[in-house]
Protein backbone atom coordinates (compact mmCIF):
# COMPACT_ATOMS: atom_id res chain seq x y z
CA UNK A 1 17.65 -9.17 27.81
CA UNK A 2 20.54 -8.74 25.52
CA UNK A 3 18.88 -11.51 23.21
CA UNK A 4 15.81 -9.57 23.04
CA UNK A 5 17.61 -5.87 21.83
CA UNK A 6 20.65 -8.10 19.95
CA UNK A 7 17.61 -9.42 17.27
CA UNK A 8 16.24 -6.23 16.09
CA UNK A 9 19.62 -4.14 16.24
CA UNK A 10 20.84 -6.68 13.21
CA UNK A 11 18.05 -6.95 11.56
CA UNK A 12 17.86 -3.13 11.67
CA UNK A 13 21.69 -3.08 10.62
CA UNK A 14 20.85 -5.29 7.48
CA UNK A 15 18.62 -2.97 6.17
CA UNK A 16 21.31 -0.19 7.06
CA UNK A 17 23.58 -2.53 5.32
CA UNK A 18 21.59 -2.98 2.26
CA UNK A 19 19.94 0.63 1.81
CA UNK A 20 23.80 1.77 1.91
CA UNK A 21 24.31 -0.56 -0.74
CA UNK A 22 21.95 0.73 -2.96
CA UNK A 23 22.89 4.09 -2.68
CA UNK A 24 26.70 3.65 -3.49
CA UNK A 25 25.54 1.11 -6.38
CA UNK A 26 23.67 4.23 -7.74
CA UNK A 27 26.71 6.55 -7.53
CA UNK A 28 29.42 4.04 -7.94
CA UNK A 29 27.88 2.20 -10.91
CA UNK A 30 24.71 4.46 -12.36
CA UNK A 31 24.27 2.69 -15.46
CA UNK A 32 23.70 -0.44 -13.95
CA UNK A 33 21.67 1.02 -11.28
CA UNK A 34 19.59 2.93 -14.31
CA UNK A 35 19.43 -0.56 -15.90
CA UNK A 36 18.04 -2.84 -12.88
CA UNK A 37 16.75 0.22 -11.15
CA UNK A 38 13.11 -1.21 -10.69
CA UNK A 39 14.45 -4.36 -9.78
CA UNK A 40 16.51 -3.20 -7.42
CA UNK A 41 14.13 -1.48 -5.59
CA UNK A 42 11.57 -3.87 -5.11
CA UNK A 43 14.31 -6.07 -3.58
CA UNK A 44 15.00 -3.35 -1.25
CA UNK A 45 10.77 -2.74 -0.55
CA UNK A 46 10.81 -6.74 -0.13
CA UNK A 47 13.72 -6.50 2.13
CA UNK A 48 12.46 -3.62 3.98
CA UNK A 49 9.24 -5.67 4.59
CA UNK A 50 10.69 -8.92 5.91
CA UNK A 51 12.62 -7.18 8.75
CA UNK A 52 9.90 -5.05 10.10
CA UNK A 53 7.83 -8.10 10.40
CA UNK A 54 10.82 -9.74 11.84
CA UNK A 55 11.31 -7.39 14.25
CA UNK A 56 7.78 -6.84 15.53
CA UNK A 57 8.59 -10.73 16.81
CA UNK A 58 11.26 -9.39 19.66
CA UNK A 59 8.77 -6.78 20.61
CA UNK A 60 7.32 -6.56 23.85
CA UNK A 61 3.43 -5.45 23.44
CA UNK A 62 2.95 -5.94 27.39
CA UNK A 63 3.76 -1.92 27.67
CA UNK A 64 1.32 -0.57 25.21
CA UNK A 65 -1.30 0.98 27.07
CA UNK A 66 -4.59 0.22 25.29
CA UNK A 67 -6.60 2.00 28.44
CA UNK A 68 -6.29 5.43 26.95
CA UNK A 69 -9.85 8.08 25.58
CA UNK A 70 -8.89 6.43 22.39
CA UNK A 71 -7.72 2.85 22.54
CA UNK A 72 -9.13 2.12 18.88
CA UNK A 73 -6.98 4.35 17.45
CA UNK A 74 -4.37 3.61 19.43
CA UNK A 75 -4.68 -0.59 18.17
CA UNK A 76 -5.13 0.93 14.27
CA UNK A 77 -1.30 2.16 14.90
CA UNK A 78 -0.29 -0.46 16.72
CA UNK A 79 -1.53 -2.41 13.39
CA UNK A 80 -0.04 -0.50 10.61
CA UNK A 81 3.27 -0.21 12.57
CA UNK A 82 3.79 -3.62 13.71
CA UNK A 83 2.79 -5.01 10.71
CA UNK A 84 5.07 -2.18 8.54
CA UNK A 85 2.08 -0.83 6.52
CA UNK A 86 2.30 2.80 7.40
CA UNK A 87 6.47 2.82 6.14
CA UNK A 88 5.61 0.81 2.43
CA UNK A 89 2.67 3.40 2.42
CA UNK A 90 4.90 6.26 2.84
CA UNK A 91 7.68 4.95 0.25
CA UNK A 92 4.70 4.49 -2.52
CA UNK A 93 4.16 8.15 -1.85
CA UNK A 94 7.34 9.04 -3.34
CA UNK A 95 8.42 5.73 -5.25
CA UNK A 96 7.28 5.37 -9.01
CA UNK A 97 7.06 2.36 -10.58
CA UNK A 98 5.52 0.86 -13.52
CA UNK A 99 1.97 -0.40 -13.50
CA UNK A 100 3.39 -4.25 -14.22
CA UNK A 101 6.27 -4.24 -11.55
CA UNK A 102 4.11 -2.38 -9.32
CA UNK A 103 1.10 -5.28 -9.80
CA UNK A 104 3.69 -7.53 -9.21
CA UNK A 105 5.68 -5.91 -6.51
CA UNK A 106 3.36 -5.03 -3.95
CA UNK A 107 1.18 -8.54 -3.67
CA UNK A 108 5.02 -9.82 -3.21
CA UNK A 109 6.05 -7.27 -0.54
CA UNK A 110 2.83 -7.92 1.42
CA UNK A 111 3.52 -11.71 1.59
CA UNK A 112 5.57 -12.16 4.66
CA UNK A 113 3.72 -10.13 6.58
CA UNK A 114 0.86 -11.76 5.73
CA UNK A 115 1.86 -15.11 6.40
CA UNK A 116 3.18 -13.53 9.75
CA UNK A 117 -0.10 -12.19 10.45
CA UNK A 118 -1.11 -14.73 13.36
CA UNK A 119 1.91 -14.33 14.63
CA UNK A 120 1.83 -10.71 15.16
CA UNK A 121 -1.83 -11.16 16.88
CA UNK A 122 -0.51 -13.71 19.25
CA UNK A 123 1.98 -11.39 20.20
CA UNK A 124 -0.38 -8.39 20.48
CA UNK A 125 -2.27 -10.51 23.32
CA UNK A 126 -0.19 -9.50 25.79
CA UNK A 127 -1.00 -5.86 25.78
CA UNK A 128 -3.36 -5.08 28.59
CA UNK A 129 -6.48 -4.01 28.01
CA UNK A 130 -7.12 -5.02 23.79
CA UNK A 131 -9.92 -7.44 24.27
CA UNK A 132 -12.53 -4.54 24.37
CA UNK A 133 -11.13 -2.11 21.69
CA UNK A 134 -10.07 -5.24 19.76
CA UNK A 135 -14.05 -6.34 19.75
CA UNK A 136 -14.97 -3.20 18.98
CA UNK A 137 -12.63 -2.24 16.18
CA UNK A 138 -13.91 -5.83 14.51
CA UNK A 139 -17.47 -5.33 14.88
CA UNK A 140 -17.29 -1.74 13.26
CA UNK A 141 -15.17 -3.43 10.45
CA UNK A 142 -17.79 -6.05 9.91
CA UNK A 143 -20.92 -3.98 9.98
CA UNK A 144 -19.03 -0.86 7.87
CA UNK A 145 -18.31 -3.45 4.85
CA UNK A 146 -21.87 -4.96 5.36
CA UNK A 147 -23.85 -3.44 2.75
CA UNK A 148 -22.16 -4.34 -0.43
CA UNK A 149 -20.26 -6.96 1.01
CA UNK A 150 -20.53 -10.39 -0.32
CA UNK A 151 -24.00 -11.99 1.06
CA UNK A 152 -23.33 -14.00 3.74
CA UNK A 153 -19.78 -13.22 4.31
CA UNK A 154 -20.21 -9.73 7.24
CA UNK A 155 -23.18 -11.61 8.91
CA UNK A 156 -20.77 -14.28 9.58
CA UNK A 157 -18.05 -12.43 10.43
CA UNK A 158 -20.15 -10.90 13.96
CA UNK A 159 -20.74 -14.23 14.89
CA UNK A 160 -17.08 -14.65 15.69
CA UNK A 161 -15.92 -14.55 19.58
CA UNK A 162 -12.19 -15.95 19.38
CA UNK A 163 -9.95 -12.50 19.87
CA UNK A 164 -6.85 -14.01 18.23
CA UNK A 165 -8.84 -14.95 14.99
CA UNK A 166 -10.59 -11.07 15.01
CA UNK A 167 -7.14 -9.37 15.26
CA UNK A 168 -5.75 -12.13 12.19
CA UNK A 169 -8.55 -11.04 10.00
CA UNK A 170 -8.28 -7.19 11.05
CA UNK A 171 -4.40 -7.23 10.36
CA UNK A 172 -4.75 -9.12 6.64
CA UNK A 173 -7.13 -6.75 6.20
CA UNK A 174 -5.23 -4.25 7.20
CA UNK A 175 -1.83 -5.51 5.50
CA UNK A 176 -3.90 -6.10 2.15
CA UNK A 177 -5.59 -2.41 1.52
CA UNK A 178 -2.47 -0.26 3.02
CA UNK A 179 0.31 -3.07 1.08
CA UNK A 180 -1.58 -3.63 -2.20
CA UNK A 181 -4.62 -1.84 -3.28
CA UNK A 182 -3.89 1.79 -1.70
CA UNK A 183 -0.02 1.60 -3.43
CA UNK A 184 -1.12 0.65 -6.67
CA UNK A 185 -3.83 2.59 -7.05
CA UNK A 186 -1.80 5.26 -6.28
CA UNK A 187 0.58 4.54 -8.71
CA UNK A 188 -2.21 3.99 -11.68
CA UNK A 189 -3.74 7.17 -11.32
CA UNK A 190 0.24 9.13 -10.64
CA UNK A 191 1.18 7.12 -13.56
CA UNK A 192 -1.75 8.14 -16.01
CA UNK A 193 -1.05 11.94 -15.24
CA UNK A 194 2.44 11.44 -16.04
CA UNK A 195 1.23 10.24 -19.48
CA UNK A 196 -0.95 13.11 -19.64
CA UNK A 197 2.08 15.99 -19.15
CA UNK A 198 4.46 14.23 -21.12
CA UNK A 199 1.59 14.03 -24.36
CA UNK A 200 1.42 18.00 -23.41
CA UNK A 201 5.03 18.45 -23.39
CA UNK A 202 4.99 16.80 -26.76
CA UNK A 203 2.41 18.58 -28.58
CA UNK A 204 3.98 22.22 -27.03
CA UNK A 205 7.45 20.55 -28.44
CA UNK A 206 6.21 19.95 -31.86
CA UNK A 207 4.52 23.37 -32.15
CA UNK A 208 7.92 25.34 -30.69
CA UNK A 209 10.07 23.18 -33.40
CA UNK A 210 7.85 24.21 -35.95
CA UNK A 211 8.13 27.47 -35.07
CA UNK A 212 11.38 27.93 -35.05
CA UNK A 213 12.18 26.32 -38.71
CA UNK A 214 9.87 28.75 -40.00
CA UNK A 215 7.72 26.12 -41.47
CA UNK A 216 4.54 27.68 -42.01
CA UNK A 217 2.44 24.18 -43.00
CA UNK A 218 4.19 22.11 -39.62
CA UNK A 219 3.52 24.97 -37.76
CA UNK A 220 -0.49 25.08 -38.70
CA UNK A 221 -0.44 21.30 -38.94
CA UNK A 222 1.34 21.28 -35.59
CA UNK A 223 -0.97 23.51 -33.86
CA UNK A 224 -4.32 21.95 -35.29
CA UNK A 225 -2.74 18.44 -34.18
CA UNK A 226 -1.92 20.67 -30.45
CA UNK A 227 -5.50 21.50 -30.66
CA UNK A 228 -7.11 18.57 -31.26
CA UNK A 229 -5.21 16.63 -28.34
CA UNK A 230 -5.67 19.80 -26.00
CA UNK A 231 -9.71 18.99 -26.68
CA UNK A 232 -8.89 15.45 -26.23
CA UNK A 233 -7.00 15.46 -23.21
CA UNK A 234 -9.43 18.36 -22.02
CA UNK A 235 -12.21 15.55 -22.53
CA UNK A 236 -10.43 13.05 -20.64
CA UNK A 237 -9.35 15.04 -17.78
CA UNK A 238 -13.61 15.71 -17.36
CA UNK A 239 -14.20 12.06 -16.89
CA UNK A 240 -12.00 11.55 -14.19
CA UNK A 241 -13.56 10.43 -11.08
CA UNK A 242 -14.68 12.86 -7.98
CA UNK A 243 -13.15 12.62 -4.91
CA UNK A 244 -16.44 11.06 -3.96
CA UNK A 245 -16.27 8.39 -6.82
CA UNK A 246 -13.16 7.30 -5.60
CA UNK A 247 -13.92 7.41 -2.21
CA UNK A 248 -16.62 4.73 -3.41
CA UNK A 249 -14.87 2.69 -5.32
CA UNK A 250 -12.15 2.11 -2.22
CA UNK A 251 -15.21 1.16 -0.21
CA UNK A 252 -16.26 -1.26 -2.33
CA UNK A 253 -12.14 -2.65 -2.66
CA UNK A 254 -12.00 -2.74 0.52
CA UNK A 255 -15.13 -4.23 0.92
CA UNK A 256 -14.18 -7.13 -1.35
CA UNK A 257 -11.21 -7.44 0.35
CA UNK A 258 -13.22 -7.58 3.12
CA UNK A 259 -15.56 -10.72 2.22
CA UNK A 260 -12.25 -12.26 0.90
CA UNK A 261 -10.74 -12.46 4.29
CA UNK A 262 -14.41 -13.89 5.70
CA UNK A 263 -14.32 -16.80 3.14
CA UNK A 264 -10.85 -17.48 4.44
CA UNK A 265 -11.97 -17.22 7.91
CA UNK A 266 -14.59 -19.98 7.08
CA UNK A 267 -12.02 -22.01 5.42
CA UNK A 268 -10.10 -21.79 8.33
CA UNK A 269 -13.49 -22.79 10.32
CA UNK A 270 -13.28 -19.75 12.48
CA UNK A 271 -16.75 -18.61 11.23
């Protein structure tokens, strides 16, 4: 017993430890923090990563009651917190990075838990009653990704019986879209409206300075420049995407992440 609680209490402390650290690096030393500040993060996200993966080994999934009026549900949270999607989720909310680290960042923070993915499924057997909502969940992930999915790849994937190998696919599914494409898109489109406001801050800048030197031609230069990158930006803010258009286009991500997870089933000769 005190093996089983002694695990996750230091792995927890570590990322006590180390989430200290960074804070009293930032106060202590915040030019060097400013300096490595990205890097330093995504250490902490990859850090962060590794021990909730680590620690969903000492848990016991016996007690989690998957007889409830909404066991499918109930295994989607059991997913995204065992696995640690739901937390990385929550940190892109608020973290900004740029579009390079963050292409690079995320695939790396997703790794571990990806190659811990079986793992996590074998463990997950033990909780009573997940065969059903298990076979359920899969098949509605199958069928939902069916239409544009690669041919082939969904009308394989409901030919599959073996329960361990439908929870694997479900959670690199799972650890994929919440780790990787939901984050970074996130941070594209937060990123691009940043650029927006900071070209508006610029052009209201440039007319105020103007302004105040008196300069009649950089003031009319400055506000037909304004003017023209108003209409511009005004033009560019049109052709972004409904909700509905993106709503599509994270159907057909996941979808393709989707048929990738199929062909690796089939590689794997589960399918």
């Amino acid at each position: 017993m005190g093996d089983t609680y002694l695990a996750p209490l230091v792995l927890g402390s570590s990322y006590a430890v180390v989430a200290e650290g960074i804070a009293l690096l930032a106060l202590q030393r915040p030019q060097l923090y400013v300096h490595w500040r990205e890097l330093i993060i995504a250490a902490g996200h990859l850090h962060h990563s590794c021990v909730i993966a680590l620690i969903a080994r000492h848990r016991d999934f016996s007690t989690v009651n998957l007889s409830s009026a909404s066991p499918i549900v109930l295994l989607f949270m059991v997913f995204v917190l065992a696995n640690g999607s739901v937390f990385r989720l929550a940190n892109s909310l608020y973290s900004r990075h740029l579009p390079l680290l963050a292409a690079l960042m995320f695939p790396a923070v997703a790794a571990f838990p990806l190659w811990d993915a079986a793992r996590l499924c074998g463990l997950l057997q033990a909780a009573p009653g997940i065969m059903v909502p298990m076979r359920r969940l899969y098949r509605w992930a199958a069928t939902f990704h069916m239409a544009v999915a690669v041919p082939g790849t969904s009308e394989w994937a409901l030919t599959l019986q073996d329960p361990l190998a439908m929870c694997t696919m479900l959670n690199i599914h799972a650890i994929v879209m919440i780790n990787v494409v939901l984050p970074f898109a996130f941070q594209w489109e937060v990123n691009r409206r940043a650029r927006r406001r900071f070209a508006a801050e610029q052009r209201r800048a440039a007319v105020d300075a103007a302004a105040m030197r008196g300069d009649v031609m950089d003031l009319d230069e400055a506000l037909h420049a304004a003017q023209r990158e108003e209409a511009a930006a005004a033009e560019d803010a049109q052709s972004d995407p409904s909700k509905a258009a993106l709503l599509v286009q994270l159907y057909i991500m996941s979808t393709g992440v989707w048929s990738a997870v199929c062909t690796w089933a089939v590689v794997q000769g589960w399918l």
